[in-house]
C-alpha atoms as a PDB file:
ATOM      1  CA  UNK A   1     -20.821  -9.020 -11.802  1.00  0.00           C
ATOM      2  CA  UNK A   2     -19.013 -11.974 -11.254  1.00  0.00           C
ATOM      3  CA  UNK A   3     -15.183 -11.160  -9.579  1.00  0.00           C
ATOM      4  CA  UNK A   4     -12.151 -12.993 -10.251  1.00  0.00           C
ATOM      5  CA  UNK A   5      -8.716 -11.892  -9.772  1.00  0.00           C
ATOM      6  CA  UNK A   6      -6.860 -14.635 -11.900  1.00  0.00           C
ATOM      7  CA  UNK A   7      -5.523 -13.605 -15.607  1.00  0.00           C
ATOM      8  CA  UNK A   8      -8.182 -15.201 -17.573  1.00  0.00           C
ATOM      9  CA  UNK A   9     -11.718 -13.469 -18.264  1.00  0.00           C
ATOM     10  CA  UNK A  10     -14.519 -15.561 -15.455  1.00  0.00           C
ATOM     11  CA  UNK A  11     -17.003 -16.899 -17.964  1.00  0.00           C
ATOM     12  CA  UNK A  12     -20.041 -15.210 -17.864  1.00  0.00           C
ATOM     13  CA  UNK A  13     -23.060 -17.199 -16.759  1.00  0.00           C
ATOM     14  CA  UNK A  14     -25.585 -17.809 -19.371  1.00  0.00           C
ATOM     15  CA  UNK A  15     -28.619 -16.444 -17.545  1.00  0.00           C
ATOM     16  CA  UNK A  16     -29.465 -15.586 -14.088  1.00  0.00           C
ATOM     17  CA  UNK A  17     -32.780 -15.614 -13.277  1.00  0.00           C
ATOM     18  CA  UNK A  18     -34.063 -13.422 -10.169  1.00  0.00           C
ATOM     19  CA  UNK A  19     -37.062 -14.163  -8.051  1.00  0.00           C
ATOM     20  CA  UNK A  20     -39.506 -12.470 -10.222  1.00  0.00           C
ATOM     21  CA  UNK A  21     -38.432 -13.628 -13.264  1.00  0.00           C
ATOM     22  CA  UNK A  22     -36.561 -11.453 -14.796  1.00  0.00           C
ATOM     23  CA  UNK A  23     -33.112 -11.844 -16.090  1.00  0.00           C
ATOM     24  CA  UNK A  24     -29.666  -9.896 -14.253  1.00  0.00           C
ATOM     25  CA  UNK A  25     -27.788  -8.362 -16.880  1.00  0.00           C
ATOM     26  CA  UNK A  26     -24.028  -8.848 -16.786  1.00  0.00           C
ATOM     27  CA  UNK A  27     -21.903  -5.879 -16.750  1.00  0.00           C
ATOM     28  CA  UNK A  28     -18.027  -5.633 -16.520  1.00  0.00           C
ATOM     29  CA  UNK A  29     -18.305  -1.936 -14.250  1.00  0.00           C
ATOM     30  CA  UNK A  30     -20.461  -0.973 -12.016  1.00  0.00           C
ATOM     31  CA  UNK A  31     -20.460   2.027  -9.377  1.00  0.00           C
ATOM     32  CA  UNK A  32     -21.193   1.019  -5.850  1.00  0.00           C
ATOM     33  CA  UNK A  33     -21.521   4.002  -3.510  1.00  0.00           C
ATOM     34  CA  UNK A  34     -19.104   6.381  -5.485  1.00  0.00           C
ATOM     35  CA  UNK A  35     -16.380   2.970  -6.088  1.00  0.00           C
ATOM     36  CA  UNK A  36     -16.234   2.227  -9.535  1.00  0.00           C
ATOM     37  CA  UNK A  37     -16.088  -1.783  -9.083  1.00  0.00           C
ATOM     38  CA  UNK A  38     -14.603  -3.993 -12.097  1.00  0.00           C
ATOM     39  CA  UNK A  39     -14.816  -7.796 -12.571  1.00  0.00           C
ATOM     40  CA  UNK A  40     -10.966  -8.408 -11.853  1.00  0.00           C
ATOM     41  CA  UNK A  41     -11.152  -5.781  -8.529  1.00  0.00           C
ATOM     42  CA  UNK A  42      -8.260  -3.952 -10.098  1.00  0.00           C
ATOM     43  CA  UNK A  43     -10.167  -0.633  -9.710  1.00  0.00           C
ATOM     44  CA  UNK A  44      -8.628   0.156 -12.827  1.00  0.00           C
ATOM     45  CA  UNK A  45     -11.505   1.955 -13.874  1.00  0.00           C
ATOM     46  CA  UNK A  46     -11.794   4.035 -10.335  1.00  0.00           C
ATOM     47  CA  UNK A  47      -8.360   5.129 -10.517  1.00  0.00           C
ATOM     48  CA  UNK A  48      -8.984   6.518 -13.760  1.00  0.00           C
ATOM     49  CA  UNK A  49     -12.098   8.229 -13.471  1.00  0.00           C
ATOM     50  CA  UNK A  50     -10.317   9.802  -9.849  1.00  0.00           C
ATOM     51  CA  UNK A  51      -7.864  11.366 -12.229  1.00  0.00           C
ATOM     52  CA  UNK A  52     -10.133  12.706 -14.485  1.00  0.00           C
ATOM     53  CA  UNK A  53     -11.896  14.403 -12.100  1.00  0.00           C
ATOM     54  CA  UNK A  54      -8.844  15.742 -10.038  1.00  0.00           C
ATOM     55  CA  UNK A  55      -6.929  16.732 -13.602  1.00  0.00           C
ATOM     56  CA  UNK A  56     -10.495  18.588 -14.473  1.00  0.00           C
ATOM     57  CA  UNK A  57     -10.437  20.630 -11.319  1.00  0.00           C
ATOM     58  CA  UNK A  58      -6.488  21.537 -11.478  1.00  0.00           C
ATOM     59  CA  UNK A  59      -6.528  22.360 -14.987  1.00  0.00           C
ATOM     60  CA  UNK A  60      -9.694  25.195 -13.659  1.00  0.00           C
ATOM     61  CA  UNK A  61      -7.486  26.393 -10.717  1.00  0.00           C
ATOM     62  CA  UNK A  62      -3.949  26.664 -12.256  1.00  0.00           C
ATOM     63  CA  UNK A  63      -5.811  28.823 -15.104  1.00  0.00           C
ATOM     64  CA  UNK A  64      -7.389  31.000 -12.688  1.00  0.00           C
ATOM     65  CA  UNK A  65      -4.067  30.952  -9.865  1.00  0.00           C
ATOM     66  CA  UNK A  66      -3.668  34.529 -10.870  1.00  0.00           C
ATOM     67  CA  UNK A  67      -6.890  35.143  -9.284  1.00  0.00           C
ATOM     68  CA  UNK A  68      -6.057  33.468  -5.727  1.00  0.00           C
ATOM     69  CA  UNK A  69      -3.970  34.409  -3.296  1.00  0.00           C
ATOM     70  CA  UNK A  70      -1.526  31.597  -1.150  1.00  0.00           C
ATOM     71  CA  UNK A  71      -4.213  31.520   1.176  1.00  0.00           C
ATOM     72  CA  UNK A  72      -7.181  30.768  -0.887  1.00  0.00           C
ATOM     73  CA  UNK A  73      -5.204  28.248  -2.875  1.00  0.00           C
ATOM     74  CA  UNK A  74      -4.320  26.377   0.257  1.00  0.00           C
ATOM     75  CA  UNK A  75      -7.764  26.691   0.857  1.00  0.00           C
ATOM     76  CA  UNK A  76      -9.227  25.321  -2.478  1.00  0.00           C
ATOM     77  CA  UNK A  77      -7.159  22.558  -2.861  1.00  0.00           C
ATOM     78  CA  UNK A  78      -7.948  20.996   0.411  1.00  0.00           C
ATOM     79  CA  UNK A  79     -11.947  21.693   0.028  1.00  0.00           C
ATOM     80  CA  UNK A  80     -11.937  20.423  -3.596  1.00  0.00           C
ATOM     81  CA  UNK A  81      -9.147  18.194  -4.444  1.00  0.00           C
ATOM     82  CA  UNK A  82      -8.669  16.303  -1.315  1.00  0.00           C
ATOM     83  CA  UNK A  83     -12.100  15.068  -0.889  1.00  0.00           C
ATOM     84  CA  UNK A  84     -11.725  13.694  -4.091  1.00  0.00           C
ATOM     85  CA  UNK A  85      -8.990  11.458  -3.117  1.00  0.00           C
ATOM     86  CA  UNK A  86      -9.881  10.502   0.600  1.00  0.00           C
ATOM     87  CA  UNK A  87     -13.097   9.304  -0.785  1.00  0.00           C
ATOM     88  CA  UNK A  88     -13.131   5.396  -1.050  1.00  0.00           C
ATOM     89  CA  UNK A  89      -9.257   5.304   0.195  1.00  0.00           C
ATOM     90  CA  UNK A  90      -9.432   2.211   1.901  1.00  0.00           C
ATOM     91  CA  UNK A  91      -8.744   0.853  -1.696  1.00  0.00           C
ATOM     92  CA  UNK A  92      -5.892   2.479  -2.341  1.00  0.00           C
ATOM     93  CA  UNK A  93      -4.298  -1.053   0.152  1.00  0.00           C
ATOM     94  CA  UNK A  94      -5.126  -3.274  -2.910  1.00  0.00           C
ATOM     95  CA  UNK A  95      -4.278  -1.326  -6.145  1.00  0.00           C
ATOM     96  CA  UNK A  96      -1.460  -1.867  -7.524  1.00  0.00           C
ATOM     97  CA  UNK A  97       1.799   0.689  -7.107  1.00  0.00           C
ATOM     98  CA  UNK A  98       1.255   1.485 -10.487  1.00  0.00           C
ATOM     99  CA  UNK A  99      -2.234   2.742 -10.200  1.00  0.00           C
ATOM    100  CA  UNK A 100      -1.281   4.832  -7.405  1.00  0.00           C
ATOM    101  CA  UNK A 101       1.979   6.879  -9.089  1.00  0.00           C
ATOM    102  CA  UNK A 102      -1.322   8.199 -11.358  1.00  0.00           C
ATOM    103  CA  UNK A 103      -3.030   9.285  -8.295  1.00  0.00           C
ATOM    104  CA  UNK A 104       0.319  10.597  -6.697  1.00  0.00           C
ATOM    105  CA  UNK A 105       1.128  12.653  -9.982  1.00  0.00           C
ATOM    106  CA  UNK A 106      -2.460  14.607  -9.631  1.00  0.00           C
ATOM    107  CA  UNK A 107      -1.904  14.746  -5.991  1.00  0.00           C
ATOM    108  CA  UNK A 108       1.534  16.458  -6.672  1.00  0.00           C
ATOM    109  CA  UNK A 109       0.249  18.722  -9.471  1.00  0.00           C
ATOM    110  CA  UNK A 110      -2.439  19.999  -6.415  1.00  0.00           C
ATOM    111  CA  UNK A 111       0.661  20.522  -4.395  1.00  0.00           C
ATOM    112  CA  UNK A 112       2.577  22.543  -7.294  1.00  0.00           C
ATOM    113  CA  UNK A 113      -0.424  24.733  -7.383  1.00  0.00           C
ATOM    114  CA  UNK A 114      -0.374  25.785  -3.844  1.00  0.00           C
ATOM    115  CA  UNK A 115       3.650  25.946  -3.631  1.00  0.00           C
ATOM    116  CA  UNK A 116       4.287  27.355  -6.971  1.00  0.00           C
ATOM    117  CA  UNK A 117       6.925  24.527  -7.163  1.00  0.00           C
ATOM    118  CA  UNK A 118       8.532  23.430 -10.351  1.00  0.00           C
ATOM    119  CA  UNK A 119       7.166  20.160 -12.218  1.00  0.00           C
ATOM    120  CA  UNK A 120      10.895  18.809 -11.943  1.00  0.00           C
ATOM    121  CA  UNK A 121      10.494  19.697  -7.915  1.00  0.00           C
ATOM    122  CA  UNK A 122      11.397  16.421  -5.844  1.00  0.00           C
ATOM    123  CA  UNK A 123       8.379  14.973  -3.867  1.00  0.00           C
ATOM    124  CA  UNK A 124       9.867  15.569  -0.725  1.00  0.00           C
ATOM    125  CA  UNK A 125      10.631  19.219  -1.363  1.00  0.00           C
ATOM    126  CA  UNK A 126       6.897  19.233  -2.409  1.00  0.00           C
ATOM    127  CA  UNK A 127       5.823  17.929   1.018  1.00  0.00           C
ATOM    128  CA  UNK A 128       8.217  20.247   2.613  1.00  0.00           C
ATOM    129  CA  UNK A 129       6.312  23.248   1.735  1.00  0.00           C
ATOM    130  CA  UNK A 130       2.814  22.233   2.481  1.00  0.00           C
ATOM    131  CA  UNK A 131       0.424  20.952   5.178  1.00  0.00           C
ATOM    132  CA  UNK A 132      -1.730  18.979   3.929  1.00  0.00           C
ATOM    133  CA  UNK A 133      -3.437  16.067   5.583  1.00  0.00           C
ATOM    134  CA  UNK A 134      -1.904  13.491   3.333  1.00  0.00           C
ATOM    135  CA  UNK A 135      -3.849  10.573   2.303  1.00  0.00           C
ATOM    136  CA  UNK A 136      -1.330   8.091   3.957  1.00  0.00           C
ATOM    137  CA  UNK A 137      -2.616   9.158   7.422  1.00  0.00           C
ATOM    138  CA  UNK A 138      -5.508   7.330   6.364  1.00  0.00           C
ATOM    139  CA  UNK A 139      -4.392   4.781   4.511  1.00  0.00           C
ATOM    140  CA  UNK A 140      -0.501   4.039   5.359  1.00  0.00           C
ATOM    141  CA  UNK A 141      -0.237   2.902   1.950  1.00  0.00           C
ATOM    142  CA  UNK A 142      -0.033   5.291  -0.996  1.00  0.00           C
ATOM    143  CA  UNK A 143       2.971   5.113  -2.563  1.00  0.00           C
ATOM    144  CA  UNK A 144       3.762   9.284  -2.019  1.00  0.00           C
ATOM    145  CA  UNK A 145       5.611   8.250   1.563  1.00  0.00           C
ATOM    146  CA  UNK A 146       8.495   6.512   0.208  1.00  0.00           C
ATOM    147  CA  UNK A 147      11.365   7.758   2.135  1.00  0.00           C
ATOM    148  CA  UNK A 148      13.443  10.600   0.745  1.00  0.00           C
END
């Protein structure tokens, strides 16, 4: 994978030979240690399969939340949604803010599960009623700590 941040495509090499002889095939994604890597470094790709995963695992707990008290929703959320998004968060200083609202809006809905909050709820009202470790103590940068 060749990586180039300017708007035109890099052009792919025609052949790259290794020392053995055999030929490196050119992809345009590749996972590297859990970080979904694209030619461009936009993490595009990441990002989205982050949000898969998260959506996947709220759409599981807010059809069971009958079954869960405060506690054990506090609980699940921080042991299976959190990971999730601390993982590989030293990218989240070089996405773009656009990338990150999709991360914030599954990071939110996690939230809304715990605090039985409204989907209209403001974000600071949602951080009001929680205590989760947020992501910006790691990174400073997500875009959730905008001032209120």
């Amino acid at each position: 994978m060749l990586f180039n941040r300017s708007l035109p495509a890099p052009a792919r090499p025609s052949n790259i030979t290794t020392l053995d002889g055999s030929d490196l095939e050119y992809v345009d994604n590749y996972k590297y240690l859990g970080v979904w890597l694209d030619c461009k470094l936009s993490f595009q790709t990441h990002i989205k399969h982050l949000q898969s995963k998260v959506k996947y695992r709220i759409g599981f707990l807010f059809r069971n939340k009958a079954s869960f008290t405060h506690a054990a929703k506090h609980t699940l959320v921080k042991l299976t949604i959190l990971p999730i998004l601390d993982f590989g968060d030293v990218i989240y200083k070089i996405v773009s803010n656009t990338l990150l609202n999709k991360l914030d809006a599954v990071y939110h809905s996690a939230i809304r599960f715990v605090t039985k909050a409204p989907y209209s709820a403001h974000q600071c009202a949602l951080y009001d009623g929680i205590r989760f470790i947020l992501v910006t103590k790691h990174t400073g940068s997500m875009s959730s700590t905008r001032p209120c």
